[in-house]
PDB file of N, CA and C in Angstrom:
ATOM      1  N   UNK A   1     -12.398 -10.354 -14.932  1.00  0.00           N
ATOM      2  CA  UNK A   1     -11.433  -9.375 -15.376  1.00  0.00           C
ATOM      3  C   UNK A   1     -10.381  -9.188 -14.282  1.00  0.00           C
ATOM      4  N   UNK A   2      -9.240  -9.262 -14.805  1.00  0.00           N
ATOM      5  CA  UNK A   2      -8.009  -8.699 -14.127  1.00  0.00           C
ATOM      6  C   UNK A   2      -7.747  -7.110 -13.668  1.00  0.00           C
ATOM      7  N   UNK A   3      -8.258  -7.008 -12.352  1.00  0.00           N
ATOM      8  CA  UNK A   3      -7.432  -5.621 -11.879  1.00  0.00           C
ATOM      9  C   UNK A   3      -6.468  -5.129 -11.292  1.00  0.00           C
ATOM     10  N   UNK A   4      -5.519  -4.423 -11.547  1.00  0.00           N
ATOM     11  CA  UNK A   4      -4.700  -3.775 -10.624  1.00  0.00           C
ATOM     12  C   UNK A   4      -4.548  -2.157 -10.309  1.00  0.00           C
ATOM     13  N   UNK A   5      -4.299  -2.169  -8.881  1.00  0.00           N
ATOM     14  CA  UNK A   5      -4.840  -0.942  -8.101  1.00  0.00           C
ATOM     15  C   UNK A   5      -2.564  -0.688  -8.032  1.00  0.00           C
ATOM     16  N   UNK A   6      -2.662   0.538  -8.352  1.00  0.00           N
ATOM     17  CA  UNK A   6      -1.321   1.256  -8.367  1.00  0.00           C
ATOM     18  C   UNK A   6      -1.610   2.162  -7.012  1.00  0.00           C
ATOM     19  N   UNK A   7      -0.995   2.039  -5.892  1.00  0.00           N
ATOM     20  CA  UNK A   7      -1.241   3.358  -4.492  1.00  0.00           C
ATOM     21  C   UNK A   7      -0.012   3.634  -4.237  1.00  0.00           C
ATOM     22  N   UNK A   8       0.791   3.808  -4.330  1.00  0.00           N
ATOM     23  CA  UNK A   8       1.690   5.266  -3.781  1.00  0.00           C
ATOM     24  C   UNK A   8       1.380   5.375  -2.491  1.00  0.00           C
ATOM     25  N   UNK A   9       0.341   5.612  -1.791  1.00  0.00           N
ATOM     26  CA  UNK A   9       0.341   5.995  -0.386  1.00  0.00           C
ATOM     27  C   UNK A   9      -0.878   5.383   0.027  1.00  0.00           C
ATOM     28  N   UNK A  10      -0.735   4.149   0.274  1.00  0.00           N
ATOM     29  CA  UNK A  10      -1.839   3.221   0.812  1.00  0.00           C
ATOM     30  C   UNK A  10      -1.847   2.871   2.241  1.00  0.00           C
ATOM     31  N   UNK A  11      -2.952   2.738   2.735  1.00  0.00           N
ATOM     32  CA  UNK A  11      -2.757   2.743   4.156  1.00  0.00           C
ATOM     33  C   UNK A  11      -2.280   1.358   4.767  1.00  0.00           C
ATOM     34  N   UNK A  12      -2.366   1.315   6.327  1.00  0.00           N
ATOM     35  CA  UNK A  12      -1.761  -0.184   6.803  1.00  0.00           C
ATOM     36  C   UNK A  12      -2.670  -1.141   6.645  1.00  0.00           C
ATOM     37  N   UNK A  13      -2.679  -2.197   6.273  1.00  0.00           N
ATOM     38  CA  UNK A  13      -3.625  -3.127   5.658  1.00  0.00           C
ATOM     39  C   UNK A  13      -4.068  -3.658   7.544  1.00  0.00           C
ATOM     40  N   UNK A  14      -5.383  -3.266   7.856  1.00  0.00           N
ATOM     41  CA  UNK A  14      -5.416  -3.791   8.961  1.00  0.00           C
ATOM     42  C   UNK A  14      -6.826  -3.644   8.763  1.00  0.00           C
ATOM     43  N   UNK A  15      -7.846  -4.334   9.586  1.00  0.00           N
ATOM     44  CA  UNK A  15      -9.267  -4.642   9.443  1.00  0.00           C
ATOM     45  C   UNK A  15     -10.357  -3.295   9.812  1.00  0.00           C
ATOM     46  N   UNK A  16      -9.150  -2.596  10.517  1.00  0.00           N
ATOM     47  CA  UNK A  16     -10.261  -1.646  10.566  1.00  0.00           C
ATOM     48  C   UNK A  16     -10.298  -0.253   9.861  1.00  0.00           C
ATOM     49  N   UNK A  17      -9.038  -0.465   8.910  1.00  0.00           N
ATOM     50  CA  UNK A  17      -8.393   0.516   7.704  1.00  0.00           C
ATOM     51  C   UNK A  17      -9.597   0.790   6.764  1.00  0.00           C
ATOM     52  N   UNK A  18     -10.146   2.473   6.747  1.00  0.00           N
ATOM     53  CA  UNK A  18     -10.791   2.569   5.696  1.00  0.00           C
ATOM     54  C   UNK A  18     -10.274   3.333   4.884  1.00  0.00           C
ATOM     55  N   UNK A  19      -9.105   2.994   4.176  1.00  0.00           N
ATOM     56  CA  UNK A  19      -8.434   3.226   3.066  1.00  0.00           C
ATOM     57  C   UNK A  19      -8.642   3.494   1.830  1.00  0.00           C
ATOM     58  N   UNK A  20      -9.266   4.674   0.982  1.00  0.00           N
ATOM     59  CA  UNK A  20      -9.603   4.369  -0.380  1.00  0.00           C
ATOM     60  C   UNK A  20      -9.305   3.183  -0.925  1.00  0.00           C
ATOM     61  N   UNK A  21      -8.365   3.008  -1.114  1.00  0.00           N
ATOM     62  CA  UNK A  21      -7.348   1.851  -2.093  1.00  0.00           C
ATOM     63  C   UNK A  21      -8.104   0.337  -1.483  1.00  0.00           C
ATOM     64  N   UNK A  22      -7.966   0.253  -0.108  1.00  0.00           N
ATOM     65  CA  UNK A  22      -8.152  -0.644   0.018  1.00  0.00           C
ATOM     66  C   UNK A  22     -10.039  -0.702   0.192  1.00  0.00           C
ATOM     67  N   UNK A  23     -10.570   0.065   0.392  1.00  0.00           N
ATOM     68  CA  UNK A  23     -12.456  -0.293   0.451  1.00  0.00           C
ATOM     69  C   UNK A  23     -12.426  -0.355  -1.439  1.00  0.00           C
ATOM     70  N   UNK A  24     -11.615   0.031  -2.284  1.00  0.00           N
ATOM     71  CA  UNK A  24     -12.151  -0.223  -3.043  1.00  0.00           C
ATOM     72  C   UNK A  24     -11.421  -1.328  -3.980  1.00  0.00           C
ATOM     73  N   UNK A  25     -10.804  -2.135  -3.677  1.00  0.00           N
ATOM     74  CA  UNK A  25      -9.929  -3.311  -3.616  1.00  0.00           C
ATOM     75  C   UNK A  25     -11.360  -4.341  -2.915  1.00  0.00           C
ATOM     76  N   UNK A  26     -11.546  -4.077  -2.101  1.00  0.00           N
ATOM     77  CA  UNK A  26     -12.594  -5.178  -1.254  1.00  0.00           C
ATOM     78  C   UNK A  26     -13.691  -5.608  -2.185  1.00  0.00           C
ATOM     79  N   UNK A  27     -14.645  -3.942  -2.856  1.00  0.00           N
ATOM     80  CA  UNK A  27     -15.746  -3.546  -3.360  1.00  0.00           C
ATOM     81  C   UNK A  27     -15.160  -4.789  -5.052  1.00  0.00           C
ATOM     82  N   UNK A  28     -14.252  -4.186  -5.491  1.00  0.00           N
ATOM     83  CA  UNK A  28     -14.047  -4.946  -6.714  1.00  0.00           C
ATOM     84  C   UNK A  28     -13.580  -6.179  -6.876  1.00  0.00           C
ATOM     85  N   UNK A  29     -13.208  -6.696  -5.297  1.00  0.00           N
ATOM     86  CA  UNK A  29     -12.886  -8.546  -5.457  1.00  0.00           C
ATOM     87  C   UNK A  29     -14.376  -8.999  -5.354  1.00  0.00           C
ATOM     88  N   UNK A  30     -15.108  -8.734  -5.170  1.00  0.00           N
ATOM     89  CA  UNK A  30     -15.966  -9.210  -4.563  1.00  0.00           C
ATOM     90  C   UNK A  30     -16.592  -9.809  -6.626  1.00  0.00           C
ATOM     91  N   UNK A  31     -15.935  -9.321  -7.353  1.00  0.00           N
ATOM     92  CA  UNK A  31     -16.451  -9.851  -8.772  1.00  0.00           C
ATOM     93  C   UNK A  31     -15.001 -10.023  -9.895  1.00  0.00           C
ATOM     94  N   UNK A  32     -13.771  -9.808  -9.077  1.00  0.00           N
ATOM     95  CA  UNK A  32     -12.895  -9.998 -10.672  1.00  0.00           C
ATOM     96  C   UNK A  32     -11.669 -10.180  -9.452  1.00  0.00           C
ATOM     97  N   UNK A  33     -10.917 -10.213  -9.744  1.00  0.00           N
ATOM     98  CA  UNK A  33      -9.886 -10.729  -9.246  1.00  0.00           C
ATOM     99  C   UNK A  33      -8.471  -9.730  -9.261  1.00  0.00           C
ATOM    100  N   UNK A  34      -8.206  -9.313  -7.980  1.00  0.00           N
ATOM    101  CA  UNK A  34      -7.460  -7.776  -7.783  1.00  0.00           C
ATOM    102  C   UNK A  34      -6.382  -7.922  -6.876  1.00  0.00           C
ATOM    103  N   UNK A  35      -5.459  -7.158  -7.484  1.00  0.00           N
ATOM    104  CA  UNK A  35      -4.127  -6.792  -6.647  1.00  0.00           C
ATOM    105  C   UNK A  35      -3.817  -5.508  -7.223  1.00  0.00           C
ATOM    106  N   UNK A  36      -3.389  -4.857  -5.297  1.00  0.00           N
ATOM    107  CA  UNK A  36      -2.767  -4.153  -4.849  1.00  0.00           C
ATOM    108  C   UNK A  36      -1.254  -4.024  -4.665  1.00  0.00           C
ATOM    109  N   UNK A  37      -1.021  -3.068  -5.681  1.00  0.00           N
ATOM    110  CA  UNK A  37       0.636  -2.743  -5.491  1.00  0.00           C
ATOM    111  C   UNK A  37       1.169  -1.502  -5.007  1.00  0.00           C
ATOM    112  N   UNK A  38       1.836  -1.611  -4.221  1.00  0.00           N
ATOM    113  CA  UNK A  38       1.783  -0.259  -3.224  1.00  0.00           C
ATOM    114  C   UNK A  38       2.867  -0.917  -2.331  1.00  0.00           C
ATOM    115  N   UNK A  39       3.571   0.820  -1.415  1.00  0.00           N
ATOM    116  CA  UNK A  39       5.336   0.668  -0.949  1.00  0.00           C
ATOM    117  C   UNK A  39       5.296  -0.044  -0.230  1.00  0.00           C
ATOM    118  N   UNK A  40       6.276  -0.539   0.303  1.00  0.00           N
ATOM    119  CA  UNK A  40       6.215  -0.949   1.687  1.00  0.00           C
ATOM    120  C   UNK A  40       6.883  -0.068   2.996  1.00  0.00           C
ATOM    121  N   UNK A  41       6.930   0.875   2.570  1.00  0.00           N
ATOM    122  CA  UNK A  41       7.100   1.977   3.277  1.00  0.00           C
ATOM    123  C   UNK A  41       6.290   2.536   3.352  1.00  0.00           C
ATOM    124  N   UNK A  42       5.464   2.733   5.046  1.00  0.00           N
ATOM    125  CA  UNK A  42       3.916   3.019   5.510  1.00  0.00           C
ATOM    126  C   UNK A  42       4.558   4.903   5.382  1.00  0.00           C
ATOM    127  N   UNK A  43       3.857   5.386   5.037  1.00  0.00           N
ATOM    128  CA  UNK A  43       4.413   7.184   5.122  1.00  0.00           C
ATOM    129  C   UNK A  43       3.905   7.635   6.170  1.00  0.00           C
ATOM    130  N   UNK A  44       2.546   7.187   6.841  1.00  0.00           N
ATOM    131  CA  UNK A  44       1.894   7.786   7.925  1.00  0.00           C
ATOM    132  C   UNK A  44       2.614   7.554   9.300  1.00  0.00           C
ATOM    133  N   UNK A  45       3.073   6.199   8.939  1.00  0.00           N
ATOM    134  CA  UNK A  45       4.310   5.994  10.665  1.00  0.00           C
ATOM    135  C   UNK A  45       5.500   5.868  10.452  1.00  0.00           C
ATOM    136  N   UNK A  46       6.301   6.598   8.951  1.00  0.00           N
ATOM    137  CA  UNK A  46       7.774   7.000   8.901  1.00  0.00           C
ATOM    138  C   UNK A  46       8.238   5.544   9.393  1.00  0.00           C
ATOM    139  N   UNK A  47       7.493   4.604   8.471  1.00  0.00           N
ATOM    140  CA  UNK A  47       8.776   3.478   9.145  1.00  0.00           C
ATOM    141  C   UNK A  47       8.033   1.710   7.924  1.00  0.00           C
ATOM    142  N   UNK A  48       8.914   1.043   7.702  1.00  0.00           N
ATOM    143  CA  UNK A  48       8.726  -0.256   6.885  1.00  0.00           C
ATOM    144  C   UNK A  48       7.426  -0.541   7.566  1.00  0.00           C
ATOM    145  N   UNK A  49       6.782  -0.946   6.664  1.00  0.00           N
ATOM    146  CA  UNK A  49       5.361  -2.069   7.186  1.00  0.00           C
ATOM    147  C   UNK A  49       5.722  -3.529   6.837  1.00  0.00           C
ATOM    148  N   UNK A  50       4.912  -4.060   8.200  1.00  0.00           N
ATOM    149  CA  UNK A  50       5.076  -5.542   8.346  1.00  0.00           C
ATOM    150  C   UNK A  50       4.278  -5.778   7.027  1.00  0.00           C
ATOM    151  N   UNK A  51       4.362  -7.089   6.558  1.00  0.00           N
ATOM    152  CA  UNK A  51       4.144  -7.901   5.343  1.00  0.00           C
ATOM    153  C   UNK A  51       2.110  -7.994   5.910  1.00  0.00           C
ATOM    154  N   UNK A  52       1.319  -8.208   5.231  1.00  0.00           N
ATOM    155  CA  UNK A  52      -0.001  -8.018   5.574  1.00  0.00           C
ATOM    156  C   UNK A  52      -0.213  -9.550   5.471  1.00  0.00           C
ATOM    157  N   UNK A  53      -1.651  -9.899   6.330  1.00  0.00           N
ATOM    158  CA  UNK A  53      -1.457 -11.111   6.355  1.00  0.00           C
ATOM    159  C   UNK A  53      -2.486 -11.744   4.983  1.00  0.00           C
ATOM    160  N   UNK A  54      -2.887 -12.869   5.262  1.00  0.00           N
ATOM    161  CA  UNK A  54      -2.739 -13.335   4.033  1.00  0.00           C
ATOM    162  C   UNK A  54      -4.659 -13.545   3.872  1.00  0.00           C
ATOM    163  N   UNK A  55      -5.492 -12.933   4.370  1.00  0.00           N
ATOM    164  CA  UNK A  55      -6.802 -12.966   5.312  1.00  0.00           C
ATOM    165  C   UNK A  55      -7.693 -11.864   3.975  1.00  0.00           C
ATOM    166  N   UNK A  56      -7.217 -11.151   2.894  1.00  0.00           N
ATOM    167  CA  UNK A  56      -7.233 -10.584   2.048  1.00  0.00           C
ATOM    168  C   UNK A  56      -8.217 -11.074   0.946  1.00  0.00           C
ATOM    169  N   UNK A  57      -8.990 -10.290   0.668  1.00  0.00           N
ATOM    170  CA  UNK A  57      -9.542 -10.931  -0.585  1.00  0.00           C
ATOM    171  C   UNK A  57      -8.824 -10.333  -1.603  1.00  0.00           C
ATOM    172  N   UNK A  58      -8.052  -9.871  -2.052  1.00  0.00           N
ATOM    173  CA  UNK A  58      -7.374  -9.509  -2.747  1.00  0.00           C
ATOM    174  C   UNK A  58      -5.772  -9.368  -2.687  1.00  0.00           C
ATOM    175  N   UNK A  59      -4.945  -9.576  -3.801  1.00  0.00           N
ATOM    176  CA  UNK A  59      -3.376  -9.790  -3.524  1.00  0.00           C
ATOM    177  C   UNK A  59      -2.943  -8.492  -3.493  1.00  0.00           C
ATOM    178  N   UNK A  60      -2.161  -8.710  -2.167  1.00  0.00           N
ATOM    179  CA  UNK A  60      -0.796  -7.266  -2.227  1.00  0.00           C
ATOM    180  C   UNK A  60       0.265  -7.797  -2.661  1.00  0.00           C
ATOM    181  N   UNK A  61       0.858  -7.184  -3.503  1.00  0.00           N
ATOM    182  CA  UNK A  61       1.970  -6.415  -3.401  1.00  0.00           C
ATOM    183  C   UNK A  61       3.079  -5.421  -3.102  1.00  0.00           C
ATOM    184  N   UNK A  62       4.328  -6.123  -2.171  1.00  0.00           N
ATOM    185  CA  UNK A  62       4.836  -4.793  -1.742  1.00  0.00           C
ATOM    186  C   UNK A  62       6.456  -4.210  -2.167  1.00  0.00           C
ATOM    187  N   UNK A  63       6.063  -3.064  -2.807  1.00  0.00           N
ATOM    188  CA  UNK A  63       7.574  -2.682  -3.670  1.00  0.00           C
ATOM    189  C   UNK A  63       8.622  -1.932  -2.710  1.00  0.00           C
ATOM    190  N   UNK A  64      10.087  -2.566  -2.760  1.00  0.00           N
ATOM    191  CA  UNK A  64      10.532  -2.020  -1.857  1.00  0.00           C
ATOM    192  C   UNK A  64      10.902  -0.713  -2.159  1.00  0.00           C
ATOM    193  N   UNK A  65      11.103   0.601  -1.403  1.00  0.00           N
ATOM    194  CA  UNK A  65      11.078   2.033  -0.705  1.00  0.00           C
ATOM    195  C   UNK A  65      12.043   2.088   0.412  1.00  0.00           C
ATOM    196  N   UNK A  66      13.068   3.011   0.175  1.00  0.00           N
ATOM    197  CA  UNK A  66      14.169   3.311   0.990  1.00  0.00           C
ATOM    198  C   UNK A  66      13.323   4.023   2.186  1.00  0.00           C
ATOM    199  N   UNK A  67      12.537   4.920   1.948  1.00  0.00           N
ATOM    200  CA  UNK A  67      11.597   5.152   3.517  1.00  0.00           C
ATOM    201  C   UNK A  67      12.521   7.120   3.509  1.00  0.00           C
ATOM    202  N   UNK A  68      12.274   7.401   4.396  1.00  0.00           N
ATOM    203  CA  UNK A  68      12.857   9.187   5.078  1.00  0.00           C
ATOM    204  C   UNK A  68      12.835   9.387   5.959  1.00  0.00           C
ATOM    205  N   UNK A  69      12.996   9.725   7.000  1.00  0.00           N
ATOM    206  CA  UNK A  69      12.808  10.424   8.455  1.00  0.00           C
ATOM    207  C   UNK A  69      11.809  11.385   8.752  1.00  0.00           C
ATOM    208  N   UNK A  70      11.340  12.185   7.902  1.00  0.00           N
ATOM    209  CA  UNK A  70      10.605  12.919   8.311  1.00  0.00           C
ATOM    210  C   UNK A  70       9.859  14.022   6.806  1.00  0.00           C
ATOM    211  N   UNK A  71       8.976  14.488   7.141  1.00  0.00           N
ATOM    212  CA  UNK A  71       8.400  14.846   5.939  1.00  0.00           C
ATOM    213  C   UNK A  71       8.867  15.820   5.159  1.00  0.00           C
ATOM    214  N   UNK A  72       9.534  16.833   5.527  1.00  0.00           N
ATOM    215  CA  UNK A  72      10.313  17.585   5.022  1.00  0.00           C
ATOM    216  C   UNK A  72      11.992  17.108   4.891  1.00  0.00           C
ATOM    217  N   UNK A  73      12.518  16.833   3.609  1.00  0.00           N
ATOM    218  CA  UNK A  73      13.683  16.554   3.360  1.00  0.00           C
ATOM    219  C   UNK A  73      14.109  15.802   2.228  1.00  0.00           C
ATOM    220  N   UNK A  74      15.441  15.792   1.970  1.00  0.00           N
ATOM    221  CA  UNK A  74      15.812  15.316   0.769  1.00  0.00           C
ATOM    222  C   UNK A  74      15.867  14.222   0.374  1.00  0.00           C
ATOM    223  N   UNK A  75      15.850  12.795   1.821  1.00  0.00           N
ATOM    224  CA  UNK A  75      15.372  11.731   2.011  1.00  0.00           C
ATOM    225  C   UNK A  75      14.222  11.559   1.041  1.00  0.00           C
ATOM    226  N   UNK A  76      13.308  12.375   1.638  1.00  0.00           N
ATOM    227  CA  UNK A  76      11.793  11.958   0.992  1.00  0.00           C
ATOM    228  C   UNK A  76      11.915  11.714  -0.689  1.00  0.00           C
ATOM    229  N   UNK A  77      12.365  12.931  -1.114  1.00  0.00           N
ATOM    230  CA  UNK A  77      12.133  13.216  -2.710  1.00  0.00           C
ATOM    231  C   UNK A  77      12.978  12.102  -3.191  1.00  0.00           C
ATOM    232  N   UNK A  78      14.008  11.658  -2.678  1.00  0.00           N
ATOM    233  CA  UNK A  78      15.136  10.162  -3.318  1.00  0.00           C
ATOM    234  C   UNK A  78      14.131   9.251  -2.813  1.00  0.00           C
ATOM    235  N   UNK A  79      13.340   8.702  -2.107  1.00  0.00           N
ATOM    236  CA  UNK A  79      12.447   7.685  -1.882  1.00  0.00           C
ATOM    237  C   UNK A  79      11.203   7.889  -2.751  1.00  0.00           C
ATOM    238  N   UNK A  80      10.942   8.706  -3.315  1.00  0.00           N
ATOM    239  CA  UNK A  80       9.912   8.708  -3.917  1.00  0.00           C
ATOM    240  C   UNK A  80      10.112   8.618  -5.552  1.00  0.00           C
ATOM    241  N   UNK A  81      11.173   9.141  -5.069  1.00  0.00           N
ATOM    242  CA  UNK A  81      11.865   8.839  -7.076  1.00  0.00           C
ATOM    243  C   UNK A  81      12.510   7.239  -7.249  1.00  0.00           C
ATOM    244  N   UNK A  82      12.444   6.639  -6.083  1.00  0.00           N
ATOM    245  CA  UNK A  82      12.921   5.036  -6.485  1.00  0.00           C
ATOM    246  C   UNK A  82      11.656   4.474  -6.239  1.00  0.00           C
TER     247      UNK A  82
END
């Protein structure tokens, strides 16, 4: 079976990330075949994330996101509405 995981606010794809999205991306490749679509704008370090590498049992996808400066502002709400 085909899955796809929709995150909005997924963490940095890195090995020692225990990310909802992504432990349970891991848990469900492990039997069907899954991608992750989610920003490429990391929200936790206010700044673009590098492309993840390719070491994944499962496919990302990354949608581009104008990004904000800071958590309070009008930035944010126009990045989140594109």
């Amino acid at each position: 079976m085909d899955i796809v995981i929709l995150a909005n606010f997924c963490g940095d794809f890195t090995a020692t990330n225990n990310d909802k999205y992504i432990y349970l991306a891991k848990k469900l490749a492990l039997n069907h075949t899954v991608e992750v679509v989610t920003s490429d704008f990391l929200h936790a370090a206010k700044a673009k994330r590098r492309p993840p590498s390719d070491d994944w049992s499962f496919k990302i996808t990354l949608l581009p996101e104008p990004g904000y400066p800071k958590s309070v502002c009008l930035k944010r709400l126009y990045s989140h509405f594109i």
